[in-house]
N, C-alpha and C. Protein backbone atom coordinates (compact mmCIF):
# COMPACT_ATOMS: atom_id res chain seq x y z
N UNK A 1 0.83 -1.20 0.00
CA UNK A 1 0.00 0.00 0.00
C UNK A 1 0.87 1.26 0.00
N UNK A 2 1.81 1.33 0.72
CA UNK A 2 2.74 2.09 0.40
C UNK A 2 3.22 2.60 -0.49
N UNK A 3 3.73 1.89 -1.46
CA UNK A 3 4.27 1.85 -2.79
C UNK A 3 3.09 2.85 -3.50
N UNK A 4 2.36 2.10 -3.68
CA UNK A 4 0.62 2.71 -3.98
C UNK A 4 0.70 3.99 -3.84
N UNK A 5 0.99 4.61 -2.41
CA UNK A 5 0.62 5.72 -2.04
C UNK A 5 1.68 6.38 -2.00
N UNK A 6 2.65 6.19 -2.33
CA UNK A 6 3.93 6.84 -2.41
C UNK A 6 4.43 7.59 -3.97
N UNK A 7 4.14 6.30 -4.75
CA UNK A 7 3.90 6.39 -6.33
C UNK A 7 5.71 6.69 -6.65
N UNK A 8 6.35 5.97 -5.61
CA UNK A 8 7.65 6.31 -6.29
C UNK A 8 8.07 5.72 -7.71
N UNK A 9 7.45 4.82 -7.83
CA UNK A 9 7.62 4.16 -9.20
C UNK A 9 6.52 3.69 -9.46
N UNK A 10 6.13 3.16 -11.07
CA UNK A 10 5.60 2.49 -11.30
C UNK A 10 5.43 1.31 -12.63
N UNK A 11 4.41 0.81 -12.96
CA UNK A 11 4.89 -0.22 -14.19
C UNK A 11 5.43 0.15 -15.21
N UNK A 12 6.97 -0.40 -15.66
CA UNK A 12 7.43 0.56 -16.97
C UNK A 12 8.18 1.01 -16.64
N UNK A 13 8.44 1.80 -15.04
CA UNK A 13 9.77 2.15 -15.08
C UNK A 13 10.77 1.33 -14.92
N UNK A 14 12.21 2.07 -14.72
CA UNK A 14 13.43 1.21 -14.77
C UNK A 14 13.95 1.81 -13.27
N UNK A 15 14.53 1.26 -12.96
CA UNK A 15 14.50 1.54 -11.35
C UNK A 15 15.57 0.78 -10.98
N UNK A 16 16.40 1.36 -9.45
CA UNK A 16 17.82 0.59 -9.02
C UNK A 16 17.19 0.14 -7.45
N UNK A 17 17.46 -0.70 -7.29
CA UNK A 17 17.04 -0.17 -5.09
C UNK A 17 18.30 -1.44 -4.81
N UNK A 18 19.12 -0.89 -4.50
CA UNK A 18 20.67 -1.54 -4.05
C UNK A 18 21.30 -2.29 -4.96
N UNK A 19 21.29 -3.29 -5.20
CA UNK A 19 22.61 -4.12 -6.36
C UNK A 19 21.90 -4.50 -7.25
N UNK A 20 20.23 -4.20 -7.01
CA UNK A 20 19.21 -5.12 -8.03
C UNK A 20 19.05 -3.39 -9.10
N UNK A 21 18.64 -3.64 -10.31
CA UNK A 21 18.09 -2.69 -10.97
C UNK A 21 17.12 -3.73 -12.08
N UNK A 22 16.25 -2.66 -12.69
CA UNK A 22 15.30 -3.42 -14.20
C UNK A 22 14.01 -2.72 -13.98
N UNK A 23 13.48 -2.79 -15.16
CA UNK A 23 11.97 -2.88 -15.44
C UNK A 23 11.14 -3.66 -14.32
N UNK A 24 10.40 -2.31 -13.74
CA UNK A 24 9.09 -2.82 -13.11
C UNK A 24 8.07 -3.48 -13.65
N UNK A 25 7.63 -4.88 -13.48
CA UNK A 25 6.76 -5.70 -14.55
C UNK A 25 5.59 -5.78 -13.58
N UNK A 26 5.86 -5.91 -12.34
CA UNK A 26 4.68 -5.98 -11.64
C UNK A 26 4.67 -5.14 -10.13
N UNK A 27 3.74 -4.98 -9.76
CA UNK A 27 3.86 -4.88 -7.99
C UNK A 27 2.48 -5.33 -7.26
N UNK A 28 2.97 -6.01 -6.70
CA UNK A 28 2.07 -7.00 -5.70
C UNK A 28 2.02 -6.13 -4.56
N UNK A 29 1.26 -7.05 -3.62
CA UNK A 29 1.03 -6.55 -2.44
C UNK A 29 2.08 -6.85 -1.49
N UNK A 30 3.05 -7.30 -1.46
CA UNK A 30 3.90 -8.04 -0.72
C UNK A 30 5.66 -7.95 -1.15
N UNK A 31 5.91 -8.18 -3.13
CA UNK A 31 6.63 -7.95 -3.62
C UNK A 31 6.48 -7.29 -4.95
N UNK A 32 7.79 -6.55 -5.38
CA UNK A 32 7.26 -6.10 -6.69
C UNK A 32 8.27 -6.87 -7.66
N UNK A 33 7.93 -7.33 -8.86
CA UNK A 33 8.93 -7.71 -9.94
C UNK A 33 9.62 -7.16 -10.88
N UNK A 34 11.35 -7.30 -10.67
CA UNK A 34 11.96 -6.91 -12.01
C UNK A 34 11.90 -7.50 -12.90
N UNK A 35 12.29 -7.02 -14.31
CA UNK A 35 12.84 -7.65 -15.53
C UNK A 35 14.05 -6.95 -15.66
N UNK A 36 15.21 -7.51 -15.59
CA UNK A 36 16.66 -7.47 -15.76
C UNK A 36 16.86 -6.54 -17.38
N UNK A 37 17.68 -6.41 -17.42
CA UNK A 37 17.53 -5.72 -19.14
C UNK A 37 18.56 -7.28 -19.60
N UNK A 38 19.27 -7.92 -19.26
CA UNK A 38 19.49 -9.48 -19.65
C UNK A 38 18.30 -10.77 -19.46
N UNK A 39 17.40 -9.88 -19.28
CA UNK A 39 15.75 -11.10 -19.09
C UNK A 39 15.72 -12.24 -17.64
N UNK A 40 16.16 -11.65 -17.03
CA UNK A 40 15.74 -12.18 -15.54
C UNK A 40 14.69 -11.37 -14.75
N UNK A 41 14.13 -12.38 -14.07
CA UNK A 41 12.90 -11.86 -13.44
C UNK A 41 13.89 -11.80 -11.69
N UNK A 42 13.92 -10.55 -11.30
CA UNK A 42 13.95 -10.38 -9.65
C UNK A 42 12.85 -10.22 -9.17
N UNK A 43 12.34 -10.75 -7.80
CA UNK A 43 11.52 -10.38 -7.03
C UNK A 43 12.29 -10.03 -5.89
N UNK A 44 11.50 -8.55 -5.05
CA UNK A 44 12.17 -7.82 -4.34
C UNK A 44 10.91 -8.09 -3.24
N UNK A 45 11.04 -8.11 -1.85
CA UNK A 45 10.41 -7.90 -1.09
C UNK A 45 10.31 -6.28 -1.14
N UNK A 46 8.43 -6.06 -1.05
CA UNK A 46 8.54 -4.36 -0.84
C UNK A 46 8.52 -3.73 0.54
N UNK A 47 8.77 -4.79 1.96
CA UNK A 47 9.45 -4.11 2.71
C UNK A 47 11.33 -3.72 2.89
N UNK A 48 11.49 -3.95 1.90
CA UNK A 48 12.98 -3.43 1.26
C UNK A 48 12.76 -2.08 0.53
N UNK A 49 11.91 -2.52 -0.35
CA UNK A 49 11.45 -1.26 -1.26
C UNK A 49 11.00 0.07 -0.53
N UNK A 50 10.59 -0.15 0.81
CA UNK A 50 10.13 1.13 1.05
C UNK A 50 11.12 1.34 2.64
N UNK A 51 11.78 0.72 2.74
CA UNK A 51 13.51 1.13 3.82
C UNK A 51 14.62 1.56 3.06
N UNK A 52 14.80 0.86 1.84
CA UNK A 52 16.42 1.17 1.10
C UNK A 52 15.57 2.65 0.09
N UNK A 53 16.06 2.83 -0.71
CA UNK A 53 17.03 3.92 -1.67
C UNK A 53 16.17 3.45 -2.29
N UNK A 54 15.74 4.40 -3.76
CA UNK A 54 15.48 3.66 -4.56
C UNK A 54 15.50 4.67 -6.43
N UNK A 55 16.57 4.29 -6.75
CA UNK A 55 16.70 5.25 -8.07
C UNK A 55 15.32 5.07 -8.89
N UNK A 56 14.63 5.93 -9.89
CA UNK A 56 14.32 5.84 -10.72
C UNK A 56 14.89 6.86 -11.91
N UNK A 57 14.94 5.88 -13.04
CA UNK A 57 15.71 6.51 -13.86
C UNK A 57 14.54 6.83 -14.98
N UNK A 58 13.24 6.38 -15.07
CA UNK A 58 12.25 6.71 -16.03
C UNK A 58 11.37 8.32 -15.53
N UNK A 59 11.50 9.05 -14.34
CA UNK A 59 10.71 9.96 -13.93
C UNK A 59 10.83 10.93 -14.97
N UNK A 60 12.11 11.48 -15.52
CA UNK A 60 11.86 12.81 -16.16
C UNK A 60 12.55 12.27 -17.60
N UNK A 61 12.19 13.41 -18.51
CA UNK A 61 12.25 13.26 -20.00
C UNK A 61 13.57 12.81 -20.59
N UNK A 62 14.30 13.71 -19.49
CA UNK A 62 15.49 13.77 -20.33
C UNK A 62 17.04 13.17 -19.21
N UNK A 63 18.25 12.76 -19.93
CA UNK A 63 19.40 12.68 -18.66
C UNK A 63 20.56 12.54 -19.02
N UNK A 64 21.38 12.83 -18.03
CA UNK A 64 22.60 13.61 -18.28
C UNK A 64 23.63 12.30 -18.62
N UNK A 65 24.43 11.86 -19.88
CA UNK A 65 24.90 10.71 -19.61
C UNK A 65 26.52 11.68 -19.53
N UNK A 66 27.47 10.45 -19.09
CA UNK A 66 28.70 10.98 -18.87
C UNK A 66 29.84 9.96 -19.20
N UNK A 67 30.98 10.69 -20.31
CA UNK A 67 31.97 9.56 -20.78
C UNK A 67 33.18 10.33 -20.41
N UNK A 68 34.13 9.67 -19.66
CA UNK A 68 35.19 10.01 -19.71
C UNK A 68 36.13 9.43 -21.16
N UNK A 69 37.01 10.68 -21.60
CA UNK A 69 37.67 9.93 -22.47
C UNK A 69 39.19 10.72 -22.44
N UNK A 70 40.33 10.17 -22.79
CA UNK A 70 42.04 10.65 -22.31
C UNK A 70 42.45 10.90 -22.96
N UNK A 71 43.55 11.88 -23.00
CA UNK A 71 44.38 12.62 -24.28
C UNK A 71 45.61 12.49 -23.53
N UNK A 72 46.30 12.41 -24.56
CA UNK A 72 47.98 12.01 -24.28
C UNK A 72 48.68 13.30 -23.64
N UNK A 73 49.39 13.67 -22.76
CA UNK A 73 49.81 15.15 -22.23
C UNK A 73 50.23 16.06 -23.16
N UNK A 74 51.21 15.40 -24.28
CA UNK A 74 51.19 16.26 -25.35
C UNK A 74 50.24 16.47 -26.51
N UNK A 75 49.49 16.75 -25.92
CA UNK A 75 47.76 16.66 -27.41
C UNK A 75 47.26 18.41 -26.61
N UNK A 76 46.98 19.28 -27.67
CA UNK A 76 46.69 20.45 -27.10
C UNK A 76 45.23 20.22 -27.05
N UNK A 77 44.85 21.02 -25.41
CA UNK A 77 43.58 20.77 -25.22
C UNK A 77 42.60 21.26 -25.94
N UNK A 78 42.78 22.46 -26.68
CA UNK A 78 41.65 23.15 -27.76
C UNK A 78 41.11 22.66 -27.91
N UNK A 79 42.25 21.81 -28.97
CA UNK A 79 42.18 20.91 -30.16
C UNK A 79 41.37 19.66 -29.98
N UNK A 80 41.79 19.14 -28.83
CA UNK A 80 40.56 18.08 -28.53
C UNK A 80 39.67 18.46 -28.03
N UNK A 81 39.16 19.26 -27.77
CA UNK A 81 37.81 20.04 -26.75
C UNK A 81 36.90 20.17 -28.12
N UNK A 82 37.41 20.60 -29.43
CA UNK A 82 36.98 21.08 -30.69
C UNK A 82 36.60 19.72 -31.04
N UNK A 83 37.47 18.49 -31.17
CA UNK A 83 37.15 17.42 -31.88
C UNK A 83 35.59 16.96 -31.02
N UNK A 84 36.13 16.80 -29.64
CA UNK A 84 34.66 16.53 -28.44
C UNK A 84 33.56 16.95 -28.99
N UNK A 85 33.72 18.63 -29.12
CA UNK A 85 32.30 19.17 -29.37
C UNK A 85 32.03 18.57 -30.72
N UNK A 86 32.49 18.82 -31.68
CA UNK A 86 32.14 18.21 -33.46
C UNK A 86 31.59 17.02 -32.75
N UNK A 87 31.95 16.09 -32.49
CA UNK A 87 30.97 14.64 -32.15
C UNK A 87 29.70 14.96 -31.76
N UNK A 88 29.61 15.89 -30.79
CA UNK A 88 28.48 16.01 -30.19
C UNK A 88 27.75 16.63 -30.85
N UNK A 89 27.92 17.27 -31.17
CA UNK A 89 27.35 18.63 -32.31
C UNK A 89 26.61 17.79 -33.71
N UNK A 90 27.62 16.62 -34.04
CA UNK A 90 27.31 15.37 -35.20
C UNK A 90 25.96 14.80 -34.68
N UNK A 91 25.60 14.23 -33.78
CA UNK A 91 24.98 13.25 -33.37
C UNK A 91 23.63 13.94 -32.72
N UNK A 92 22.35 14.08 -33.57
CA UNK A 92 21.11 15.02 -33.56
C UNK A 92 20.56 14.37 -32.15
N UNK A 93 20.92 13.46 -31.63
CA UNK A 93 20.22 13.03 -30.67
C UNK A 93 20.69 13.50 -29.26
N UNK A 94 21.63 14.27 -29.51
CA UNK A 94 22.33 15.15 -28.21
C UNK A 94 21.62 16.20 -28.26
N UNK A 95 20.76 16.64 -27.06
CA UNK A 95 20.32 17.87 -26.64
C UNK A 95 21.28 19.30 -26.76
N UNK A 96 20.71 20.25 -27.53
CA UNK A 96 21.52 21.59 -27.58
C UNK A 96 21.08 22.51 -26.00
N UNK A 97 19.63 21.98 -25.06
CA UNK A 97 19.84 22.39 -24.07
C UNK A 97 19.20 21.66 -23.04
N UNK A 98 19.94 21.64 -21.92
CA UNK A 98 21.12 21.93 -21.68
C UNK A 98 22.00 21.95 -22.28
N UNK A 99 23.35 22.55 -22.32
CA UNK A 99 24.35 22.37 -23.06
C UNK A 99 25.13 21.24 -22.95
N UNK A 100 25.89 20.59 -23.91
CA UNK A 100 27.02 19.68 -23.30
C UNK A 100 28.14 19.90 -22.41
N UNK A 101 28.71 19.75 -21.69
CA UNK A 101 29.77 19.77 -20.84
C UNK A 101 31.01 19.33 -21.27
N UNK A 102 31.99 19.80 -21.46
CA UNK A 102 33.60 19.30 -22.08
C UNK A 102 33.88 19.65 -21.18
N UNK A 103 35.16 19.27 -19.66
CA UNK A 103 35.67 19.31 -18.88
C UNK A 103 36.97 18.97 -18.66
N UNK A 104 38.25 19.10 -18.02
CA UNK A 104 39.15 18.51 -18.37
C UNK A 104 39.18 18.23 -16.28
N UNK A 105 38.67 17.13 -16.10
CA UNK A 105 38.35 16.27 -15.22
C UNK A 105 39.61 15.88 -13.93
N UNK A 106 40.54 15.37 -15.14
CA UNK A 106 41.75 14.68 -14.20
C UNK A 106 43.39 15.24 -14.89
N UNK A 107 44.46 15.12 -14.46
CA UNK A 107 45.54 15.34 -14.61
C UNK A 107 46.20 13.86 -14.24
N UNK A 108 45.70 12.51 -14.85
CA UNK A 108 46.35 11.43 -13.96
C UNK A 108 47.55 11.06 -14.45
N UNK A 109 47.86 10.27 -13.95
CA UNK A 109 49.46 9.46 -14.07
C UNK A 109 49.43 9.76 -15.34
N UNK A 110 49.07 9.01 -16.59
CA UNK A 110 49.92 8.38 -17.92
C UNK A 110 48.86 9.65 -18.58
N UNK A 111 47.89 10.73 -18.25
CA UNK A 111 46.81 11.13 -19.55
C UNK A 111 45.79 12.19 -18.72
N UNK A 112 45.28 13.00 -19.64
CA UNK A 112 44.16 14.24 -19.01
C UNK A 112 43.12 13.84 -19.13
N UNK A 113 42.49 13.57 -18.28
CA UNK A 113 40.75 12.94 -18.64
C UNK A 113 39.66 14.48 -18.66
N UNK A 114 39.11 14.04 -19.59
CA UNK A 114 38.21 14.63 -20.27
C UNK A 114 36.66 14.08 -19.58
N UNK A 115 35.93 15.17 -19.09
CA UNK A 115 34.28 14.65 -19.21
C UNK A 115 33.51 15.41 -20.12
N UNK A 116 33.13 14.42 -20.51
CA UNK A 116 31.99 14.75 -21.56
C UNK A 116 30.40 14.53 -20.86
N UNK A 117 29.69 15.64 -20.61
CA UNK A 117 28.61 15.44 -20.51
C UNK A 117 27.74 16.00 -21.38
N UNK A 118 26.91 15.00 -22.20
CA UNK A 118 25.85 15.61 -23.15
C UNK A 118 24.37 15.18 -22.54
N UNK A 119 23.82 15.98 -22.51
CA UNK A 119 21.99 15.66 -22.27
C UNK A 119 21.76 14.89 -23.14
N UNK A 120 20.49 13.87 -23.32
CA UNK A 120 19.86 13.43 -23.94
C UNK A 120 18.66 12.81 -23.63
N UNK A 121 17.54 12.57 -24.88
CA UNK A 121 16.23 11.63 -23.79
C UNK A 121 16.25 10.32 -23.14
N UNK A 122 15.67 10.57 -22.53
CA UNK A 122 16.09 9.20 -21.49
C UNK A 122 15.72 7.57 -22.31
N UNK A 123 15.38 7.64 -23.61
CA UNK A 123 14.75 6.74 -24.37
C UNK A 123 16.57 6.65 -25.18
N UNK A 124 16.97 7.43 -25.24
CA UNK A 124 18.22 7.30 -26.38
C UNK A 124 19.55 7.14 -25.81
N UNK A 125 19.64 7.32 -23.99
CA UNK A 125 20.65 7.34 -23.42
C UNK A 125 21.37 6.24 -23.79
N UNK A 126 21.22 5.16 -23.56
CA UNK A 126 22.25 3.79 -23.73
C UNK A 126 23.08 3.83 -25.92
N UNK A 127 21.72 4.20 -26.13
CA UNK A 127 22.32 4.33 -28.17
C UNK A 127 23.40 5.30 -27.87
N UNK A 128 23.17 6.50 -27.36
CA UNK A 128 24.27 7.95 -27.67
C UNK A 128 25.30 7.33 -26.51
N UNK A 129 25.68 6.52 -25.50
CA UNK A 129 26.29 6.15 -24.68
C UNK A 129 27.32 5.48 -25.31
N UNK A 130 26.67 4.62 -26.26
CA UNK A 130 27.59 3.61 -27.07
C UNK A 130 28.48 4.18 -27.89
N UNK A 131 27.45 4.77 -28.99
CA UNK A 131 27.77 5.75 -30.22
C UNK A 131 29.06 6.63 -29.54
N UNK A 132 28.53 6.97 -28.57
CA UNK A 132 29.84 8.59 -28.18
C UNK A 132 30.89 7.64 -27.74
N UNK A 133 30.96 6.97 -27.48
CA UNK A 133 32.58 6.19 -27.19
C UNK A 133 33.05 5.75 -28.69
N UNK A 134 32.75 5.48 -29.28
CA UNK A 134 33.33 4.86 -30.63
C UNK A 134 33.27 5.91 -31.41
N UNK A 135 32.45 6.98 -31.18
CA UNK A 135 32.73 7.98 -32.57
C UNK A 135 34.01 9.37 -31.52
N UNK A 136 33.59 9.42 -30.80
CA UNK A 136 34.97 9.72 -29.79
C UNK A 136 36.52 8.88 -30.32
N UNK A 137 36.58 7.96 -30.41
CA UNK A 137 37.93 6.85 -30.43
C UNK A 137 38.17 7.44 -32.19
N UNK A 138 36.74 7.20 -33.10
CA UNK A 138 37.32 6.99 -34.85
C UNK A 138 37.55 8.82 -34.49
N UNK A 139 37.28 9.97 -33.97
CA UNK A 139 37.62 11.32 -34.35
C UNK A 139 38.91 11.62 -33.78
N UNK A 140 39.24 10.45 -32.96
CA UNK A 140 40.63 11.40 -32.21
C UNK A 140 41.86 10.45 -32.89
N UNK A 141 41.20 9.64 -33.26
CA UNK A 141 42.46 8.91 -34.50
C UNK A 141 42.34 9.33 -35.92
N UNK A 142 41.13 10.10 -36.26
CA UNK A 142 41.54 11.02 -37.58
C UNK A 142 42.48 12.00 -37.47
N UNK A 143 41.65 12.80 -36.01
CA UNK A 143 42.65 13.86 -35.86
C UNK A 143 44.10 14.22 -35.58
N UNK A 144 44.59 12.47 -34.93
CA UNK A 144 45.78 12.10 -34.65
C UNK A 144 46.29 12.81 -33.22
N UNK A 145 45.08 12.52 -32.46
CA UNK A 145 44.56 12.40 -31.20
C UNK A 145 45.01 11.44 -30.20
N UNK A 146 46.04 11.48 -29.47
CA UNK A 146 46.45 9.67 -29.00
C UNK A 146 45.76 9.59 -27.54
N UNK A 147 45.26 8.58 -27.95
CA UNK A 147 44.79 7.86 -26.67
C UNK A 147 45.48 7.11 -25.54
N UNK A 148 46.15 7.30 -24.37
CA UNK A 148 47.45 6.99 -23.83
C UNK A 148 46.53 5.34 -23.52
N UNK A 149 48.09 4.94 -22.95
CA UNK A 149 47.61 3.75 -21.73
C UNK A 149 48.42 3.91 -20.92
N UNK A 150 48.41 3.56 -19.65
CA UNK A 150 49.23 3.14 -18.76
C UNK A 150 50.77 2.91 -18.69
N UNK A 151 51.94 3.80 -18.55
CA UNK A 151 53.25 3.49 -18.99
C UNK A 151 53.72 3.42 -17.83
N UNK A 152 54.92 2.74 -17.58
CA UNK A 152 55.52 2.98 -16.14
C UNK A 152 57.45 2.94 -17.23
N UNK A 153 58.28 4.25 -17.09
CA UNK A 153 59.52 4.22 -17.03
C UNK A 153 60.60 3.52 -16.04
N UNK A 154 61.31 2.48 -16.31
CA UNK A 154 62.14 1.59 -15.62
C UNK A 154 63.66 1.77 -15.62
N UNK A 155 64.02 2.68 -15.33
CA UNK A 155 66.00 3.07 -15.10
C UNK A 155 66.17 1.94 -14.24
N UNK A 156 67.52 1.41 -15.18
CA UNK A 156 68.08 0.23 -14.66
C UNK A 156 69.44 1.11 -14.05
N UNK A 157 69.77 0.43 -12.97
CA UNK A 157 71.05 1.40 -12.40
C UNK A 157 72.12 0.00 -12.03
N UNK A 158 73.54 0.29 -11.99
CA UNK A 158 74.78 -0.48 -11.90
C UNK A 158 75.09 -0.49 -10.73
N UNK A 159 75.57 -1.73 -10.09
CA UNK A 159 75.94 -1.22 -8.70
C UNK A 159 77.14 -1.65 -8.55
């Protein structure tokens, strides 16, 4: 009854409440049922459901997805901030507002991480999620853009 009267979710949405997430398929009086996005059915007791947390990710239209992606220390940041936006700017399914977000995130060991945050509808998030990592990777190897990995320098010394 709770649930009911709470209306935090309902059938259709997609929803997290601790390590479980999926499609709400049902809600009982007692438990409600996921569908996994890999096609498993969870059943959750809904006195869990109404003590823990509980994301919903279907409430509003639209959402913010976020990709980190790394540029080699010697890659000028403009220049990749320019290539970033062109992707985004490419791909009609990125919201012009909010705006996208280009960030330069981290300074780590081997590379500068970059966040990319573009809006989009909450129906297209996982497509533009995919898409922006791979059309990210083919623009920064046109542009001759290097993507680091992990190096560690080893001086051998004589004793």
């Amino acid at each position: 009854m709770i649930l009911v009267i709470q209306r935090t979710f309902k059938v259709g949405d997609y929803i997290e409440c601790g390590p479980v997430s999926g499609t709400v398929a049902e809600i009982g009086l007692f438990n409600t049922m996921l569908r996994t996005p890999d096609n498993r059915q969870v059943t959750i007791p809904n006195s869990r459901l109404t003590g823990d947390n509980i994301v919903n990710y279907s409430v509003f239209p639209t959402r913010r997805l976020e990709v980190v992606i790394s540029v080699d220390y010697a890659t000028d940041l403009a220049s990749a901030r320019k290539v970033i936006a062109d992707v985004l700017a490419a791909d009609t399914r990125v919201l012009d507002d909010p705006a996208p977000m280009i960030v330069v995130a981290n300074l780590g060991e081997s590379a500068i991480d970059f966040k990319v945050r573009p809006w989009v509808k909450r129906e297209d998030y996982w497509d533009v999620f995919f898409a922006l990592n791979e059309n990210l990777k083919k623009a920064f190897d046109e542009a001759g853009i290097v993507i680091p990995f992990p190096q560690r320098v080893v001086t051998m010394r004589e004793r």
